[in-house]
C-alpha atoms as a PDB file:
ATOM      1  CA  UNK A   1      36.423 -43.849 -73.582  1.00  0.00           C
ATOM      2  CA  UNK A   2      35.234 -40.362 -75.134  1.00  0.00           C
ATOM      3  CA  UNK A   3      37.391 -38.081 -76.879  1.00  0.00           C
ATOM      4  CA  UNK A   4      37.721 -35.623 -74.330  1.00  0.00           C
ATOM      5  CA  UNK A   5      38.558 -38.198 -71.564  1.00  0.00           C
ATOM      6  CA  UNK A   6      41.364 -39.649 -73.760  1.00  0.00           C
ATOM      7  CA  UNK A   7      42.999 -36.391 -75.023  1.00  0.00           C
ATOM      8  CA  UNK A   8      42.643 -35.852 -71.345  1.00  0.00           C
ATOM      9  CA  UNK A   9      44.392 -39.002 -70.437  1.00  0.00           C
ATOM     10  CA  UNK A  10      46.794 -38.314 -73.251  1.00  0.00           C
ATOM     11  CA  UNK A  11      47.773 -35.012 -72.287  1.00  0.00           C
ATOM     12  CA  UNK A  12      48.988 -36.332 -68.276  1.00  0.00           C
ATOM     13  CA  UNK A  13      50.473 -39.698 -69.484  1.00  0.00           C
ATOM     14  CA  UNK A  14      52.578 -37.108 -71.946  1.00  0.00           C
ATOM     15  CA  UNK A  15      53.401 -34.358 -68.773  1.00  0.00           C
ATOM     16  CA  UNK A  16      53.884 -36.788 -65.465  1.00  0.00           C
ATOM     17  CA  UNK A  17      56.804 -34.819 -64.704  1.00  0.00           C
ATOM     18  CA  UNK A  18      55.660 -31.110 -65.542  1.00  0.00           C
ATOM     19  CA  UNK A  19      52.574 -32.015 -63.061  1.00  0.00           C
ATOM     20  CA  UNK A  20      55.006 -32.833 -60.832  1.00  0.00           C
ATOM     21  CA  UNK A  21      56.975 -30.131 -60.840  1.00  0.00           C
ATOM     22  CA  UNK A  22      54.322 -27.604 -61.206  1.00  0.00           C
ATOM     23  CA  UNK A  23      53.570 -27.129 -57.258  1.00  0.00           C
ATOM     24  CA  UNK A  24      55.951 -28.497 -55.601  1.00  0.00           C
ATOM     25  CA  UNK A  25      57.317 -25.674 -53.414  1.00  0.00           C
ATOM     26  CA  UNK A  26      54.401 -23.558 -54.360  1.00  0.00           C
ATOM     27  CA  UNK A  27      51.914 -21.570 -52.391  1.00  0.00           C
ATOM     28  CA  UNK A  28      49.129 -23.608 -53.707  1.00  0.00           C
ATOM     29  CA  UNK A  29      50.594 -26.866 -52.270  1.00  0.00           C
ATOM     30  CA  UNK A  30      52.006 -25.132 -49.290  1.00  0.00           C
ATOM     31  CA  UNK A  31      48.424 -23.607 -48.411  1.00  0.00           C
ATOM     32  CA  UNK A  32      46.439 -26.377 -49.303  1.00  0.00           C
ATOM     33  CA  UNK A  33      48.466 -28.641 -47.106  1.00  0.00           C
ATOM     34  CA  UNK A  34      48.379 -26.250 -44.208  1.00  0.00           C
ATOM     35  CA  UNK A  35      44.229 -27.268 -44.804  1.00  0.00           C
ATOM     36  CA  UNK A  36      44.556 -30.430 -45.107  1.00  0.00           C
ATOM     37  CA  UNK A  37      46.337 -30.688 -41.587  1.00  0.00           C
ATOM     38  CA  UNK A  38      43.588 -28.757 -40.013  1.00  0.00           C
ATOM     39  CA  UNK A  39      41.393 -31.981 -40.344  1.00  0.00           C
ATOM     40  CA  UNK A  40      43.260 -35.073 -41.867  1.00  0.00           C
ATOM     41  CA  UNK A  41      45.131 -37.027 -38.609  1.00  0.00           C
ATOM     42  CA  UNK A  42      47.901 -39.548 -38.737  1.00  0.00           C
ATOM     43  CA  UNK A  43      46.277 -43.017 -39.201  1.00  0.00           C
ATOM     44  CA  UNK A  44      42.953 -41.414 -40.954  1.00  0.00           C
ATOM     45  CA  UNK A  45      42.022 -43.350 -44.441  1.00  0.00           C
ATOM     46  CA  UNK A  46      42.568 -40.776 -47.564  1.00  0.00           C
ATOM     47  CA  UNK A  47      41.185 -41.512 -51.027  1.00  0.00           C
ATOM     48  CA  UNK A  48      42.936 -39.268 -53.199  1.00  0.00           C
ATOM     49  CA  UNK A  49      41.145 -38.441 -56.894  1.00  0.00           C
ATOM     50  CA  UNK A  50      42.338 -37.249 -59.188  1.00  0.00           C
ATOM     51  CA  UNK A  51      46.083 -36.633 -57.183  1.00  0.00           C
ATOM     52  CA  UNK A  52      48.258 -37.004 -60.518  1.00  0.00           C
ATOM     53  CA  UNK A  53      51.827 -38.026 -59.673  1.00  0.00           C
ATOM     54  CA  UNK A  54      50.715 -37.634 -56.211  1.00  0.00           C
ATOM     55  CA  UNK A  55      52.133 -35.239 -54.587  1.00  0.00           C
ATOM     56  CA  UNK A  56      49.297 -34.544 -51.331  1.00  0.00           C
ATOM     57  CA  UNK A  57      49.217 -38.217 -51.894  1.00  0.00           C
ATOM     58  CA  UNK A  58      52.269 -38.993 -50.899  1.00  0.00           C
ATOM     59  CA  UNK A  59      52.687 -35.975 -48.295  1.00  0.00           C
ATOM     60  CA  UNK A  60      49.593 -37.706 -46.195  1.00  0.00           C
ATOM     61  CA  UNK A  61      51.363 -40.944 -46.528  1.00  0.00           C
ATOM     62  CA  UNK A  62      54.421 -39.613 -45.100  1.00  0.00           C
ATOM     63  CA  UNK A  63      52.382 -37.881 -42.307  1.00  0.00           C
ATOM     64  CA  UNK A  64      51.146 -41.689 -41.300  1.00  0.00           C
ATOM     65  CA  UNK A  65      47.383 -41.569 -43.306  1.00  0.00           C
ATOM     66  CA  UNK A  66      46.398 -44.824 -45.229  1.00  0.00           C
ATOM     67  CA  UNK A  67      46.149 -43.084 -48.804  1.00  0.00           C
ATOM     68  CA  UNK A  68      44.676 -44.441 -52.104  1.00  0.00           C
ATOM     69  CA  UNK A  69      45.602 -42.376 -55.307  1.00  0.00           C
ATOM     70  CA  UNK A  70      42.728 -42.956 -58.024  1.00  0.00           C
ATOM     71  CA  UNK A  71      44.117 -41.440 -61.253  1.00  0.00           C
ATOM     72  CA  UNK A  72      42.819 -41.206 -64.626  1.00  0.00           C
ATOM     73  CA  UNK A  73      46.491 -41.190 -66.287  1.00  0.00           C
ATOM     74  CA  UNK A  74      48.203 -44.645 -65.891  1.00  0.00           C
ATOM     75  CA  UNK A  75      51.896 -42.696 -65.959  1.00  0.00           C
ATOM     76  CA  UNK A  76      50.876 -40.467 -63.204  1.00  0.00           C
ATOM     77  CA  UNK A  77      49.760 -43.759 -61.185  1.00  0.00           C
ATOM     78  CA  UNK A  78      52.860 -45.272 -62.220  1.00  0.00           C
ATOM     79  CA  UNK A  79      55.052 -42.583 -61.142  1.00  0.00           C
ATOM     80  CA  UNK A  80      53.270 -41.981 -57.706  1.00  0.00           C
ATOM     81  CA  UNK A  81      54.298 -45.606 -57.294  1.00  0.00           C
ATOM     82  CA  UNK A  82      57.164 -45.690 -57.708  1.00  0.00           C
ATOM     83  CA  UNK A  83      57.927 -42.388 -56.053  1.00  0.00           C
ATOM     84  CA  UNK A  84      56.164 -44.079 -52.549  1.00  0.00           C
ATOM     85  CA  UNK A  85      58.511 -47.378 -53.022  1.00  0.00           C
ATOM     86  CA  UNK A  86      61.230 -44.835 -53.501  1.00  0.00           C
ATOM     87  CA  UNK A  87      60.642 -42.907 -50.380  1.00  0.00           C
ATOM     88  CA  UNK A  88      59.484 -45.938 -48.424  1.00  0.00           C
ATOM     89  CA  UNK A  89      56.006 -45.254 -47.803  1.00  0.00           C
ATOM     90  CA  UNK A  90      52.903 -46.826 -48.410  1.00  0.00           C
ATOM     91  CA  UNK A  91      50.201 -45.938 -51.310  1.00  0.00           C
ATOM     92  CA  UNK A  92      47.634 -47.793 -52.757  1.00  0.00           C
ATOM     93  CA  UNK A  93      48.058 -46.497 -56.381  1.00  0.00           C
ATOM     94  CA  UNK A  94      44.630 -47.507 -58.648  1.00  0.00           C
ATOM     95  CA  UNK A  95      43.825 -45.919 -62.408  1.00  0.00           C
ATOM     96  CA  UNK A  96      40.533 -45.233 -63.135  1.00  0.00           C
ATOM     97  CA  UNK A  97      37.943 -42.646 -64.071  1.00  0.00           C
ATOM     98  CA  UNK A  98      36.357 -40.170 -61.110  1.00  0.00           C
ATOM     99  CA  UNK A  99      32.881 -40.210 -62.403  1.00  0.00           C
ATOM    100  CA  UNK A 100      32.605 -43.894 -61.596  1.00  0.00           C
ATOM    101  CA  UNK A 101      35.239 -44.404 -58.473  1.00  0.00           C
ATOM    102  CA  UNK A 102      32.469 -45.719 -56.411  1.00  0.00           C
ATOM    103  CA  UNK A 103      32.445 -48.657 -58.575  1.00  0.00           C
ATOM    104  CA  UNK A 104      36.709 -49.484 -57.453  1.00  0.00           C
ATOM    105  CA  UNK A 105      36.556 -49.764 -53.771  1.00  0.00           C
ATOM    106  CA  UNK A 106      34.386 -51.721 -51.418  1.00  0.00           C
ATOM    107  CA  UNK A 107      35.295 -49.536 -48.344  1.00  0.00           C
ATOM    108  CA  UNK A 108      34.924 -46.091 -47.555  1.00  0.00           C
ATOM    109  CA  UNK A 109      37.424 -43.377 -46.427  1.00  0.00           C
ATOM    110  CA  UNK A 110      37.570 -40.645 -43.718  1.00  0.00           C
ATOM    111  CA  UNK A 111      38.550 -37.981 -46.254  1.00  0.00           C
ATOM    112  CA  UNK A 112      38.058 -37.846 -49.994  1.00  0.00           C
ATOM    113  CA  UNK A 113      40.470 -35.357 -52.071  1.00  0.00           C
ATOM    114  CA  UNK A 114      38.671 -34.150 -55.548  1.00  0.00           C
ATOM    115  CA  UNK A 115      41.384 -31.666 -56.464  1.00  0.00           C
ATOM    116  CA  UNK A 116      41.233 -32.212 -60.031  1.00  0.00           C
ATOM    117  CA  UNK A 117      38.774 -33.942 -61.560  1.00  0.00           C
ATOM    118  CA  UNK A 118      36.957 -29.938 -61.649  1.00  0.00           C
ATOM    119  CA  UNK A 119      39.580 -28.985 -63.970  1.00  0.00           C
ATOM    120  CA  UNK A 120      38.483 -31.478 -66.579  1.00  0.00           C
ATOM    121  CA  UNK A 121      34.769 -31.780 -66.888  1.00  0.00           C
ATOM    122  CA  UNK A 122      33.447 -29.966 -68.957  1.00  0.00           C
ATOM    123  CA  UNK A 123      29.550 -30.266 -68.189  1.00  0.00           C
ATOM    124  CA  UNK A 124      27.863 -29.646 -65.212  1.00  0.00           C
ATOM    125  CA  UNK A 125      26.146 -33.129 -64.955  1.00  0.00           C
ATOM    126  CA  UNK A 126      29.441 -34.743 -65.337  1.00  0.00           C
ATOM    127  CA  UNK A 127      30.992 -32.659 -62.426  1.00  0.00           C
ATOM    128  CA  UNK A 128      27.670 -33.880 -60.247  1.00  0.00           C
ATOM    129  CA  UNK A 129      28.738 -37.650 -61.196  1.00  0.00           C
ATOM    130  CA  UNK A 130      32.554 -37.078 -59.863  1.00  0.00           C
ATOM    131  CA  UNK A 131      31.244 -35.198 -56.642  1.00  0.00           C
ATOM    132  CA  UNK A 132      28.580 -38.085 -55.986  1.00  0.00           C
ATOM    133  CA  UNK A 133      30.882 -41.228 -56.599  1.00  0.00           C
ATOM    134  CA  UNK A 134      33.265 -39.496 -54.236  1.00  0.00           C
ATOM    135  CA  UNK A 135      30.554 -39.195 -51.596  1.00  0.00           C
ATOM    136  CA  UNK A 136      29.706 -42.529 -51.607  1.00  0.00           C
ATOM    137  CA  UNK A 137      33.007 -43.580 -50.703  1.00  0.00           C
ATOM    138  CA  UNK A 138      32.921 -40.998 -47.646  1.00  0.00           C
ATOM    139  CA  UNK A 139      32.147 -42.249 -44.312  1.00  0.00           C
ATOM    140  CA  UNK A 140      29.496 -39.882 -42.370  1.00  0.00           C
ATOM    141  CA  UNK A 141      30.936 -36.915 -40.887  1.00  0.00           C
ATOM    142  CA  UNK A 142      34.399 -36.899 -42.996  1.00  0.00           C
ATOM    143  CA  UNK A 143      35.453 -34.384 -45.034  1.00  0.00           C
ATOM    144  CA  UNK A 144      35.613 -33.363 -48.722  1.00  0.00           C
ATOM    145  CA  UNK A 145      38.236 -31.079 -50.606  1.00  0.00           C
ATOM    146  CA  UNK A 146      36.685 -30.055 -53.769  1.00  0.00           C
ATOM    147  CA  UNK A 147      38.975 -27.753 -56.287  1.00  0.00           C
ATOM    148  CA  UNK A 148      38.270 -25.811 -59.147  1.00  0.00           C
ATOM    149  CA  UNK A 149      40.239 -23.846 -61.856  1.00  0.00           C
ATOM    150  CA  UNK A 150      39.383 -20.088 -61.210  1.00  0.00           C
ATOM    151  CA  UNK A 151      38.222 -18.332 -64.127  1.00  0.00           C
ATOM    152  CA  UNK A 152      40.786 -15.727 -63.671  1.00  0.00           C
ATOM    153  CA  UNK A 153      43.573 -18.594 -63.827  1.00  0.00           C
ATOM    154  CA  UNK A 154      44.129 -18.292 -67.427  1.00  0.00           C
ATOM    155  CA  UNK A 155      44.681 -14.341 -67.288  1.00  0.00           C
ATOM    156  CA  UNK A 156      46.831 -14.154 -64.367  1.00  0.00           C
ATOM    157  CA  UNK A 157      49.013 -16.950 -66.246  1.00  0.00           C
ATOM    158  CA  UNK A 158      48.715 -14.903 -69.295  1.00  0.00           C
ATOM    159  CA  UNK A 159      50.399 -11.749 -67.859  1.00  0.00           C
ATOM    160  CA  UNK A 160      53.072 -13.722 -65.734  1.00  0.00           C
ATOM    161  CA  UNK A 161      54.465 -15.973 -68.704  1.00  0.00           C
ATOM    162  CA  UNK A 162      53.066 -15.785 -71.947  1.00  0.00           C
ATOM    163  CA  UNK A 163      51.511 -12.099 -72.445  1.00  0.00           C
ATOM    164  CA  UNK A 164      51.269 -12.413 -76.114  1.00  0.00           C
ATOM    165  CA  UNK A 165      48.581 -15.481 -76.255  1.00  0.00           C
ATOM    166  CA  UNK A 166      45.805 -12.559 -76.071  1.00  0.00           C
ATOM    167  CA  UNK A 167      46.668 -11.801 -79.818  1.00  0.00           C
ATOM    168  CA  UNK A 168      45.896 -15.851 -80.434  1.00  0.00           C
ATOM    169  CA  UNK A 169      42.650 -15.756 -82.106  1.00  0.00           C
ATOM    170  CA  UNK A 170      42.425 -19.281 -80.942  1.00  0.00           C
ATOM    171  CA  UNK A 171      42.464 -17.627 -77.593  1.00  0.00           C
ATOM    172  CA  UNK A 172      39.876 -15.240 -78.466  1.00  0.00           C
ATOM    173  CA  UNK A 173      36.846 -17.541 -76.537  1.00  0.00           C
ATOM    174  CA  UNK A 174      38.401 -17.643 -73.577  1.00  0.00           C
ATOM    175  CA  UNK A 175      39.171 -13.734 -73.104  1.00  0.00           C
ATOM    176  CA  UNK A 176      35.313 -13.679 -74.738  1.00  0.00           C
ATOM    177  CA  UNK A 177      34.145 -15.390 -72.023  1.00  0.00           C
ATOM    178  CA  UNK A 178      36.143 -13.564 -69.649  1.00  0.00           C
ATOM    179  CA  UNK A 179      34.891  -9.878 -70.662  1.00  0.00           C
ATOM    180  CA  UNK A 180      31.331 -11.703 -70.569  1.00  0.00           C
ATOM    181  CA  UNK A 181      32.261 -12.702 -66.619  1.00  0.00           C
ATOM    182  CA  UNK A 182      30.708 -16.449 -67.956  1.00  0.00           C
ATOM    183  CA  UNK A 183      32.454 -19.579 -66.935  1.00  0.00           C
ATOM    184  CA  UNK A 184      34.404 -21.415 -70.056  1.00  0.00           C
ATOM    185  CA  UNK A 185      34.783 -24.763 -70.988  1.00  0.00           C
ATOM    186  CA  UNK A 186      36.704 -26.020 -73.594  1.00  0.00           C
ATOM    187  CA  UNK A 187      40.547 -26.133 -75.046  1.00  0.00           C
ATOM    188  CA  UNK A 188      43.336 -24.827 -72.827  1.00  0.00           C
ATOM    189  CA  UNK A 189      46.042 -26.514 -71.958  1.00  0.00           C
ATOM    190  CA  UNK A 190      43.582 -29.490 -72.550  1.00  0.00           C
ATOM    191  CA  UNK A 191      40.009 -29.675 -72.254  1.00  0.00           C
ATOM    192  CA  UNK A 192      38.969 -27.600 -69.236  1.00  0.00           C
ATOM    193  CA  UNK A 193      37.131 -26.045 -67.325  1.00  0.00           C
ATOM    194  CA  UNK A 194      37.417 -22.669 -65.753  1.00  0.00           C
ATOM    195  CA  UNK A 195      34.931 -21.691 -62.942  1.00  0.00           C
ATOM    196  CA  UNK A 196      33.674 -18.344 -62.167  1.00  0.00           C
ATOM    197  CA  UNK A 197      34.007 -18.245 -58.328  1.00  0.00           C
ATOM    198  CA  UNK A 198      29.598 -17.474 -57.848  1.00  0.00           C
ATOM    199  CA  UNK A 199      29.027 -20.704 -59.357  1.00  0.00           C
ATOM    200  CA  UNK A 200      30.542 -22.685 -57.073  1.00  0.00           C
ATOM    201  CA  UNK A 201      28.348 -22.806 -54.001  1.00  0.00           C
ATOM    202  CA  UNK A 202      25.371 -22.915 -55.880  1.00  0.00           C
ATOM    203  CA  UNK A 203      26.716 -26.136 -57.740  1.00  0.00           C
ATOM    204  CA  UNK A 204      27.688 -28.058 -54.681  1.00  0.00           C
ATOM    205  CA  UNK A 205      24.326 -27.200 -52.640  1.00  0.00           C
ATOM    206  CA  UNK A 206      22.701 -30.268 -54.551  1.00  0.00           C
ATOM    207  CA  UNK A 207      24.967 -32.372 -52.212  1.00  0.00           C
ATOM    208  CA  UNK A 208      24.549 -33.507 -48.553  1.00  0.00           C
ATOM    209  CA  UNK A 209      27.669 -31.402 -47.444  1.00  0.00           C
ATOM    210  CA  UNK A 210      28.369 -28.736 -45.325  1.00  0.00           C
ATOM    211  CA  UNK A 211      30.309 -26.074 -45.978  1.00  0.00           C
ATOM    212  CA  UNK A 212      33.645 -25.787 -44.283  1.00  0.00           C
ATOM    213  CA  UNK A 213      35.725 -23.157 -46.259  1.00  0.00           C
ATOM    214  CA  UNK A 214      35.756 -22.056 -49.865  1.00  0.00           C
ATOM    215  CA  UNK A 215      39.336 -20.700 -50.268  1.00  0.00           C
ATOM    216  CA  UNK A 216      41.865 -19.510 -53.108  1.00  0.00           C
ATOM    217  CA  UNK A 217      44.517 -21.725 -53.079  1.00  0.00           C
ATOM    218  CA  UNK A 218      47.167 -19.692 -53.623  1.00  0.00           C
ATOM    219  CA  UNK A 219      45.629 -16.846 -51.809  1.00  0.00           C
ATOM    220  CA  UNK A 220      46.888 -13.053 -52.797  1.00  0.00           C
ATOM    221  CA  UNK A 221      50.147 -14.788 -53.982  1.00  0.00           C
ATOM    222  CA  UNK A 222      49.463 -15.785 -57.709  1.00  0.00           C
ATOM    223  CA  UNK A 223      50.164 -12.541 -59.739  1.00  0.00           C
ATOM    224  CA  UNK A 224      53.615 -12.038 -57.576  1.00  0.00           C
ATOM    225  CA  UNK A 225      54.519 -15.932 -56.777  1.00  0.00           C
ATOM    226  CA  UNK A 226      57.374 -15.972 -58.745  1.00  0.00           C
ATOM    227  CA  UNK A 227      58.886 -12.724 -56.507  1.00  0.00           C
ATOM    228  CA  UNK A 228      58.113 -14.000 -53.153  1.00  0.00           C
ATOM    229  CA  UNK A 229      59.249 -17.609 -53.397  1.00  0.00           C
ATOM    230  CA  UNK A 230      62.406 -16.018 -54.377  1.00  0.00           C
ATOM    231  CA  UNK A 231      62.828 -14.233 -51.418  1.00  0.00           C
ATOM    232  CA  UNK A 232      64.821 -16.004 -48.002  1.00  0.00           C
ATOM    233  CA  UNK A 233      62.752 -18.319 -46.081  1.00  0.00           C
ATOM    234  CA  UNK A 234      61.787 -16.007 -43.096  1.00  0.00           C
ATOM    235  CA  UNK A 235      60.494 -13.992 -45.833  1.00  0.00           C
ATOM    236  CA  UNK A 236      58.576 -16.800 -47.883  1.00  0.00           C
ATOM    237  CA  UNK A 237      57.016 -17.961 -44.246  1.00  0.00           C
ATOM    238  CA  UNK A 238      55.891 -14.387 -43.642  1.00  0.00           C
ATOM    239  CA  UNK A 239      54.101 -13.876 -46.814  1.00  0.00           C
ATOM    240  CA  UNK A 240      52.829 -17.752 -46.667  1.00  0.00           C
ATOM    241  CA  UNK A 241      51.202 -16.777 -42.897  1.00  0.00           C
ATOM    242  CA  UNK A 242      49.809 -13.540 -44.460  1.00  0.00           C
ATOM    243  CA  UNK A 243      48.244 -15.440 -47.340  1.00  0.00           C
ATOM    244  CA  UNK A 244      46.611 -17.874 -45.445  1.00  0.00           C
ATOM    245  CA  UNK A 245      44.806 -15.502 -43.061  1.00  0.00           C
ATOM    246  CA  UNK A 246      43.577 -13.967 -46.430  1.00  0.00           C
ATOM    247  CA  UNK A 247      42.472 -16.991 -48.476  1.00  0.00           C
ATOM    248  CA  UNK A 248      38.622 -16.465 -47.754  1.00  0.00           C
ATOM    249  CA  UNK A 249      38.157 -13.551 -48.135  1.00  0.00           C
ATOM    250  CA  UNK A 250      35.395 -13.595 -50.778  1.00  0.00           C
ATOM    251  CA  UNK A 251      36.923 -10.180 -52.288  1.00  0.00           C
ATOM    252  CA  UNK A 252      40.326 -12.041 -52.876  1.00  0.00           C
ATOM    253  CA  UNK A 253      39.598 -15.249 -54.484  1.00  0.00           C
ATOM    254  CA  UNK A 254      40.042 -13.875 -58.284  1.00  0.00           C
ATOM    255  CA  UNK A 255      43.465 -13.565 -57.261  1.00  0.00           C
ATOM    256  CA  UNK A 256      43.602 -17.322 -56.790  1.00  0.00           C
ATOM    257  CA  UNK A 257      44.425 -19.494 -59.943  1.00  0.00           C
ATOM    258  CA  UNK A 258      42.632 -22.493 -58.287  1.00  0.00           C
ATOM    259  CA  UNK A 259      39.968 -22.261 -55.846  1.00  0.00           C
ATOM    260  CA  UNK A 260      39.072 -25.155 -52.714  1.00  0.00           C
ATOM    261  CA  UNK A 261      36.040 -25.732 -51.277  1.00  0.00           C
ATOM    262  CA  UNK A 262      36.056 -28.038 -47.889  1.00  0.00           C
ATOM    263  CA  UNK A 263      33.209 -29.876 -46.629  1.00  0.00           C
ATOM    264  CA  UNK A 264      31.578 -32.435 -44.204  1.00  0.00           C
ATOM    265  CA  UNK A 265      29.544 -35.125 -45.526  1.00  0.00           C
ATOM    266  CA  UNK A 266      26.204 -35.070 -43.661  1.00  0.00           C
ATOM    267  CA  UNK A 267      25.396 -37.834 -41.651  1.00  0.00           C
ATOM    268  CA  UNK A 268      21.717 -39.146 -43.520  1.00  0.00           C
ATOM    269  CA  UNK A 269      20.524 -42.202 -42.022  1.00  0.00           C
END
């Protein structure tokens, strides 16, 4: 294992329960999902990659999907577990590395998730590896959900928690980057990656997909999320429905922290 996959690893067998935490009840959960329901039925096979502690994971399984969370952190695949025993539904919970998850399963899958892998690798070859083992584990004609960190994500978390990390000089590439509207890669949180939203398409036309949607995941909500999750639920719903009729609009999607690209495997043979 290579440095960066281990501190990686490290960093999400250290966090299971911040990772956890960190969307539930959030716009980018609450909007994905409302995606995911657009195409993934009850009884449809779901490999999950990357899914963490398994949160969609485990909100497919409860819909009625037969879901397999591939994770590169043992904890998080320990605690998705345990959560699905807990709650009384069934996961298939496997650890293992995204870049070679075609080499852990014999069968293939209606829908592949690959929200989160993106986050992690750094070069672009090693993104093409993740997106191709998925692929080969997706039947003809099934779908593909394919997120990325938005560049803008580190800013927009900047001003809402910790405004001061702009005097970091350890900071000082990122915001570089930024000003130089260039992608970065490198130490955040952990090793990541942060993708300006132009380079997406381009990157994912080397694949036999079709492009669906290419959405912001939390839609015009990030900046203010904190506010309007606060607010009563007829309120929350109202600003949920808004954001969701705005989430592709190409104009918006800097003010997404994480952006979600849906597509259908093309049929080859």
């Amino acid at each position: 294992m290579d440095r960066t996959t281990k501190e990686i690893r490290d960093y999400y067998n250290a966090n299971v329960k911040e990772e956890w935490n960190r969307i539930a009840g959030r716009p980018e959960f609450l909007i994905t999902c409302r995606y995911l329901d657009r195409y993934i039925r009850p009884g449809d096979s779901v490999l999950d990659i990357g899914g963490g502690p398994g949160r969609y994971s485990l909100y497919l399984s409860e819909k009625g999907c037969d879901v397999t969370l591939l994770d590169l952190s043992e904890e998080n695949v320990k605690f998705a577990a345990e959560q699905a025993k807990n709650s009384n539904l069934k996961l298939c919970c496997v650890s293992g590395d995204a870049r070679t998850a075609d080499r852990l399963f014999a069968e293939t899958f209606d829908h592949i998730l690959l929200m989160g892998p993106m986050y992690h690798l750094l070069e672009a070859s090693e993104r093409a590896k993740a997106v191709w083992a998925a692929l080969k584990l997706l039947k003809p004609g099934g779908t593909i959900f394919i997120s990325f960190i938005n560049l803008y994500a580190g800013m927009i978390y900047a001003m809402k928690f910790e405004p001061d990390i702009i005097a970091d000089p350890q900071e000082h590439a990122f915001y570089q980057a930024f000003l130089e509207n260039r992608s970065f890669a490198g130490e955040a949180f952990t090793r990541a990656y942060y993708a300006r939203q132009d380079e997406i398409l381009p990157f994912l036309e080397q694949f036999p997909i079709d492009r669906l949607h290419l959405l912001g995941q939390e839609s015009i909500s990030s900046p203010c999320e904190e506010n309007i999750m606060g607010q009563r639920k007829e309120l929350v719903d109202l600003w949920l429905d808004f954001c969701e009729q705005l989430c592709e609009r190409e104009e918006l999607l800097s003010w997404s922290e994480h952006l979600l690209y849906i597509g259908r495997k093309r049929n080859t043979e």
